[in-house]
Structure formats: C-alpha cells, structure tokens
Protein backbone atom coordinates (compact mmCIF):
# COMPACT_ATOMS: atom_id res chain seq x y z
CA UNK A 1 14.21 -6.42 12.61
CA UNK A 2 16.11 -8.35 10.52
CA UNK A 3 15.57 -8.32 6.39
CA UNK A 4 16.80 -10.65 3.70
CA UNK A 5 16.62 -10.45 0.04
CA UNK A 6 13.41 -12.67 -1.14
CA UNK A 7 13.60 -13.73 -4.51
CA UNK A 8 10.72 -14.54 -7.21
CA UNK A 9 11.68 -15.60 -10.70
CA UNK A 10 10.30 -16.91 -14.10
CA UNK A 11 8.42 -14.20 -14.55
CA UNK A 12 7.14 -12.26 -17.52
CA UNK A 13 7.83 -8.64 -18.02
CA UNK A 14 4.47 -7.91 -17.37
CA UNK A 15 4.41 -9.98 -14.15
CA UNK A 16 7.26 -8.33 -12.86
CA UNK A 17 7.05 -4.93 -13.83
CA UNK A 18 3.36 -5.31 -11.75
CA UNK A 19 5.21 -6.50 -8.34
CA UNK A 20 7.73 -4.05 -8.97
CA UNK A 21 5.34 -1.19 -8.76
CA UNK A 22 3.10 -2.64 -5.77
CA UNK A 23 6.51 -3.20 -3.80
CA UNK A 24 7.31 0.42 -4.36
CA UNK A 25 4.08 1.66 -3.54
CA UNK A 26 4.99 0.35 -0.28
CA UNK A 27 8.42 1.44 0.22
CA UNK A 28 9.98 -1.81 0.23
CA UNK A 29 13.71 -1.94 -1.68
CA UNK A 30 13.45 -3.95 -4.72
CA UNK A 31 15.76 -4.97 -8.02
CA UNK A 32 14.19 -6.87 -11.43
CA UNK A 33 16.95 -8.64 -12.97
CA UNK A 34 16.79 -10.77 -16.71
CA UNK A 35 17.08 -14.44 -15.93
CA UNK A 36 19.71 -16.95 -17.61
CA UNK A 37 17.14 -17.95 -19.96
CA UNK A 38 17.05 -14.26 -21.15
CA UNK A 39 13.40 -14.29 -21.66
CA UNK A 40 11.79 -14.54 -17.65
CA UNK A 41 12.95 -12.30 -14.86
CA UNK A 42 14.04 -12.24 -11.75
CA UNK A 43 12.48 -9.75 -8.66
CA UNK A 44 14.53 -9.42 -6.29
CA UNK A 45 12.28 -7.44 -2.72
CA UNK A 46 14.25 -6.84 0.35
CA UNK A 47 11.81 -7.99 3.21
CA UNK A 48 11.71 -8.53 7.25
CA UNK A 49 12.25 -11.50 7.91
CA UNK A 50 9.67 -12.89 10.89
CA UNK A 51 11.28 -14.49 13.97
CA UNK A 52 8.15 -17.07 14.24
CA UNK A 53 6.64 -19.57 11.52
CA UNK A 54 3.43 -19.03 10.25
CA UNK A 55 0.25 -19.88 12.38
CA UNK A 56 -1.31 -23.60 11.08
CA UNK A 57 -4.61 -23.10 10.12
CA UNK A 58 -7.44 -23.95 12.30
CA UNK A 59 -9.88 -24.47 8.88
CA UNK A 60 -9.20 -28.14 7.97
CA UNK A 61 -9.00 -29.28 11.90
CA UNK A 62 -11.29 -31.18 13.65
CA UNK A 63 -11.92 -32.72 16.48
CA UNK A 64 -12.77 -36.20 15.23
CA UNK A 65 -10.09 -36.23 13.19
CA UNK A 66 -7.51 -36.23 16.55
CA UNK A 67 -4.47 -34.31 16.75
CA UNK A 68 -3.68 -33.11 13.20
C-alpha cells in the first residue's frame, strides 16, 4: 500500500503534542515541526494512502429529492 506524508498545521503545542501521542499509540511514523509563524506547529503523520474516494453518504439522500 502506498503512504504519503499528511500534514496538519496551526496548531498549539497542546494540540499537537495530543495527536502526536495518539499517532504513536498506533504505530504510525510521525514528525511535529514549529511553523513560520514560530508560535503554531506543524504534524507531520505518514499515512496509507486509499486507492478509492470516500463513500457519499446515504444520510441527507432522498428519494424525492431525485438524484443527488
């Protein structure tokens, strides 16, 4: 499977140091980096990437609203 570096930024120290530790709880690669601001960070996770898009959600269909 193939993995690619997902990025989430503008966090707080608090904020990141959290997803740090829950992506390392499940063995997943990651790297917390200070942003350009030098206040927010930056957590870097190295993730599988999925060859499909994400299944639409049935909940706001309806029939009489035709093909949504």
């Amino acid at each position: 499977m193939k993995k690619s570096w997902f990025l989430q930024d503008n966090l707080t120290t608090e904020e990141a140091d959290e997803l740090v530790a829950r992506y390392r709880e499940n063995n997943v690669r990651t790297e917390k980096s200070l942003d350009t601001d030098l206040i927010h960070w930056t957590v870097s996770a190295f993730l599988p990437e999925s060859g499909k898009s994400p299944r639409q959600s049935k909940r706001w269909q309806h029939r009489c609203w035709g093909d949504v």
